[in-house]
C-alpha atoms as a PDB file:
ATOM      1  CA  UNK A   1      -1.679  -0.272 -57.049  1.00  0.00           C
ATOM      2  CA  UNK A   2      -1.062  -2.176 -60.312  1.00  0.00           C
ATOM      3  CA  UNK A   3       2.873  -2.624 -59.041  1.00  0.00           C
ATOM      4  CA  UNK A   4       1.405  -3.766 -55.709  1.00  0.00           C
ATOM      5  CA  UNK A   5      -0.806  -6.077 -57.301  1.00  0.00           C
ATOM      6  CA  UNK A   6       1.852  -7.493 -59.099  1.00  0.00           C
ATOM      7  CA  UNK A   7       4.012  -8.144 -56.173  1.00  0.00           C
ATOM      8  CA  UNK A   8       1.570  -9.935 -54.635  1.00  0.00           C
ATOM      9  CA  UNK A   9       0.271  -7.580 -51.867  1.00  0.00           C
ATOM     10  CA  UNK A  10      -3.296  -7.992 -51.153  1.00  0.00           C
ATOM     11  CA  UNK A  11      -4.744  -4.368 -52.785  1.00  0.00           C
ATOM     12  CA  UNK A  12      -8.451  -5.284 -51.670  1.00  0.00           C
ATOM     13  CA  UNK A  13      -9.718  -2.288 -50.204  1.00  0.00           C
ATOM     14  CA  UNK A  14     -11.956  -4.864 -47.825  1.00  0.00           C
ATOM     15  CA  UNK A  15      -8.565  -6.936 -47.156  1.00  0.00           C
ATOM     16  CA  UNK A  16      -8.295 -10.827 -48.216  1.00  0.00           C
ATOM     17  CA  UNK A  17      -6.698 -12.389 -45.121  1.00  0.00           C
ATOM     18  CA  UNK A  18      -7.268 -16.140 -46.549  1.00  0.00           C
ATOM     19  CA  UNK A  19      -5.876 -14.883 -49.753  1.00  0.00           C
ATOM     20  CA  UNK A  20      -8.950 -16.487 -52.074  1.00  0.00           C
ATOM     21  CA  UNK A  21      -9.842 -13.230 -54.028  1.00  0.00           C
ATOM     22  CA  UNK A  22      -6.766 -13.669 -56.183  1.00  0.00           C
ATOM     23  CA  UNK A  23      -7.023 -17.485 -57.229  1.00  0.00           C
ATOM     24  CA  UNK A  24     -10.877 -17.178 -57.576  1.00  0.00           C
ATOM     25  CA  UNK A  25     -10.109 -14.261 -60.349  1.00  0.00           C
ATOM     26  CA  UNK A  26      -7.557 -16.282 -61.490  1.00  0.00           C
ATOM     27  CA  UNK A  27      -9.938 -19.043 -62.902  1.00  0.00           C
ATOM     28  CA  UNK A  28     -12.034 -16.663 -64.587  1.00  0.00           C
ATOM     29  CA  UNK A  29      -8.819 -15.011 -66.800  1.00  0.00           C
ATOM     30  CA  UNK A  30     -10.173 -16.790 -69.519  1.00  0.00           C
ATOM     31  CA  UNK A  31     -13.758 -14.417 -69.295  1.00  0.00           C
ATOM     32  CA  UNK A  32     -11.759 -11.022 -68.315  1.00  0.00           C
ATOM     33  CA  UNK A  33      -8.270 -10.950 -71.109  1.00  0.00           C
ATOM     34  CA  UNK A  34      -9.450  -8.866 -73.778  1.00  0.00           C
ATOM     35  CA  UNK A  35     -12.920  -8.032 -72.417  1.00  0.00           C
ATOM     36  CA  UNK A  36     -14.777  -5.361 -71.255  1.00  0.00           C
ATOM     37  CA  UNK A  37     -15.703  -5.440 -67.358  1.00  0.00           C
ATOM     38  CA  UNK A  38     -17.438  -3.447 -65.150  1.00  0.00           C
ATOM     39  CA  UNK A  39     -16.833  -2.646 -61.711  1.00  0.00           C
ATOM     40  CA  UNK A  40     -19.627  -0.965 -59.552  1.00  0.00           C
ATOM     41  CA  UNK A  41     -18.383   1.857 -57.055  1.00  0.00           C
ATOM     42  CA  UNK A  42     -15.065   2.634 -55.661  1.00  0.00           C
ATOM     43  CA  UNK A  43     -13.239   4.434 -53.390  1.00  0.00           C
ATOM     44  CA  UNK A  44      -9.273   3.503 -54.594  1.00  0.00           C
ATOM     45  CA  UNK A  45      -8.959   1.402 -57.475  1.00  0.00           C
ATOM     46  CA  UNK A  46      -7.905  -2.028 -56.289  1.00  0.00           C
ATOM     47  CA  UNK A  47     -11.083  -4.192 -58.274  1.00  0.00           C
ATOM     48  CA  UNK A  48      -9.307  -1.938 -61.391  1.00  0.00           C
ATOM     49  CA  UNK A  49      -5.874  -2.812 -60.863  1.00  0.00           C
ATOM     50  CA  UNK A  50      -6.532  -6.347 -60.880  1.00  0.00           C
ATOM     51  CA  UNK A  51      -8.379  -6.685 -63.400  1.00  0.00           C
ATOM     52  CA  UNK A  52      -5.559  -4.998 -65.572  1.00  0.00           C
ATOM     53  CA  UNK A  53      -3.243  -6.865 -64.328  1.00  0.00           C
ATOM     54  CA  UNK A  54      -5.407  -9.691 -65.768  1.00  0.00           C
ATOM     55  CA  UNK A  55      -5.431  -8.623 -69.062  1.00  0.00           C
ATOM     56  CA  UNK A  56      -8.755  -6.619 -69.120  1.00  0.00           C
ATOM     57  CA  UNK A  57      -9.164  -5.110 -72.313  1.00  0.00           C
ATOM     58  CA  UNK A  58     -11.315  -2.312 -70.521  1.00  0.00           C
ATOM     59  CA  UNK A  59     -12.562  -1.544 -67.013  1.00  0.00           C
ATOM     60  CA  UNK A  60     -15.565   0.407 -66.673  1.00  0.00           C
ATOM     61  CA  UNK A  61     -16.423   1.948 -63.133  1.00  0.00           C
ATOM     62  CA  UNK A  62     -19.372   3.163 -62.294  1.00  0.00           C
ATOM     63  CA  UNK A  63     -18.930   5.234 -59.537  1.00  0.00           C
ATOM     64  CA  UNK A  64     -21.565   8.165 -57.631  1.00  0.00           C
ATOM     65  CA  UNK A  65     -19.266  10.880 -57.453  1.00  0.00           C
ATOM     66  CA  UNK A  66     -16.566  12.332 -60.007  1.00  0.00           C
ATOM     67  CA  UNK A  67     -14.098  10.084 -60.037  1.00  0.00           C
ATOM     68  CA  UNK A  68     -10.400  10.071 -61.996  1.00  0.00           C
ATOM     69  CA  UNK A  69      -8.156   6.989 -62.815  1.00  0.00           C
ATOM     70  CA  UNK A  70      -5.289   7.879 -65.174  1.00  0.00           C
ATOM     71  CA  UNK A  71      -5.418   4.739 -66.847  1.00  0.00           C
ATOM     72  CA  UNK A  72      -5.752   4.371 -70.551  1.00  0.00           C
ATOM     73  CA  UNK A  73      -8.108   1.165 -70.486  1.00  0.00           C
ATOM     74  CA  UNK A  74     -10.023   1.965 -67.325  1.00  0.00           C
ATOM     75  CA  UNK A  75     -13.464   4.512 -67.715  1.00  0.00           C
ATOM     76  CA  UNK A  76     -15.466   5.940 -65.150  1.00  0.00           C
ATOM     77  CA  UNK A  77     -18.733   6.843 -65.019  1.00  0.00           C
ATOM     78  CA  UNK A  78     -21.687   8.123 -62.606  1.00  0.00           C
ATOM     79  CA  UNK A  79     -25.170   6.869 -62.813  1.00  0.00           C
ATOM     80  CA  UNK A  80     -26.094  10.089 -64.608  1.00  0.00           C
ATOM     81  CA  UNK A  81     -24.084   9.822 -67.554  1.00  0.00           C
ATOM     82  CA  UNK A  82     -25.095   6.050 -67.779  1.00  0.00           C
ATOM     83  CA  UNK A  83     -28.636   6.624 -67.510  1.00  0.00           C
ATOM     84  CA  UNK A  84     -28.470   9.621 -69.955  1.00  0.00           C
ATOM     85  CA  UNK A  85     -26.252   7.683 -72.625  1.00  0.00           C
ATOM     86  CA  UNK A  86     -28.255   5.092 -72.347  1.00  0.00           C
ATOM     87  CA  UNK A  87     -31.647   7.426 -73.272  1.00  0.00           C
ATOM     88  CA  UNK A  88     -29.620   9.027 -75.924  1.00  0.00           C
ATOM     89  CA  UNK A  89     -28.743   5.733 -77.495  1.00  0.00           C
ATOM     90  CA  UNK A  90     -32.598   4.696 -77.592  1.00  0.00           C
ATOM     91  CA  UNK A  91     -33.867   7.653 -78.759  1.00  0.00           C
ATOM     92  CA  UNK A  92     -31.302   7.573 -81.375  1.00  0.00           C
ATOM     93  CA  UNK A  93     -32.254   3.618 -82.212  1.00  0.00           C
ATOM     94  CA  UNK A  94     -28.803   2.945 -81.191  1.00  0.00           C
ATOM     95  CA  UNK A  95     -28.270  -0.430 -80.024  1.00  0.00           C
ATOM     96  CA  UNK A  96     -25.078   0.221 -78.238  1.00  0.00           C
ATOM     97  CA  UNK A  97     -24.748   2.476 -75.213  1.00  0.00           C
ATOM     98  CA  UNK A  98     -21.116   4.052 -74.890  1.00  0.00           C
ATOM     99  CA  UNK A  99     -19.509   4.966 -71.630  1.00  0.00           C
END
């Protein structure tokens, strides 16, 4: 998918027949290079490979059921292991919640 992406092919698992996804992203580089993002379900990682491509430092998805990309800057996650890391974290007095 990241190949595709790069090619130009629209990857959008929804399609993007007037082509707008990619230019709309494209203004917003500037708030995904180097950050963290979060995408919120899946079923093949198009929203992932794009933001890559973009320069995302790190793509979280969070996703209902087990879920593997082999990606070294993309993380997945269920709702579970959110909610629970999250608890842990405030119990703890943590102020950050990992994924």
């Amino acid at each position: 998918m990241l190949e595709a992406d790069r090619r130009g092919k629209v990857i959008s698992h929804y399609g993007d027949p007037l082509r707008r996804l990619k230019p709309t992203l494209r203004r917003y580089r500037h708030r995904i290079a180097d950050r963290h993002v979060a995408v919120v379900g899946t079923e093949l990682p198009w929203a992932e490979a794009m933001l890559v491509n973009m320069g995302a430092g790190r793509v979280t998805t969070l996703e209902y059921r087990a879920l593997v990309i082999e990606h070294s800057r993309v993380v997945t996650v269920t709702p579970s292991r959110l909610a629970r890391n999250f608890l842990e974290a405030t119990n703890s007095n943590k102020t950050v919640c990992r994924v």
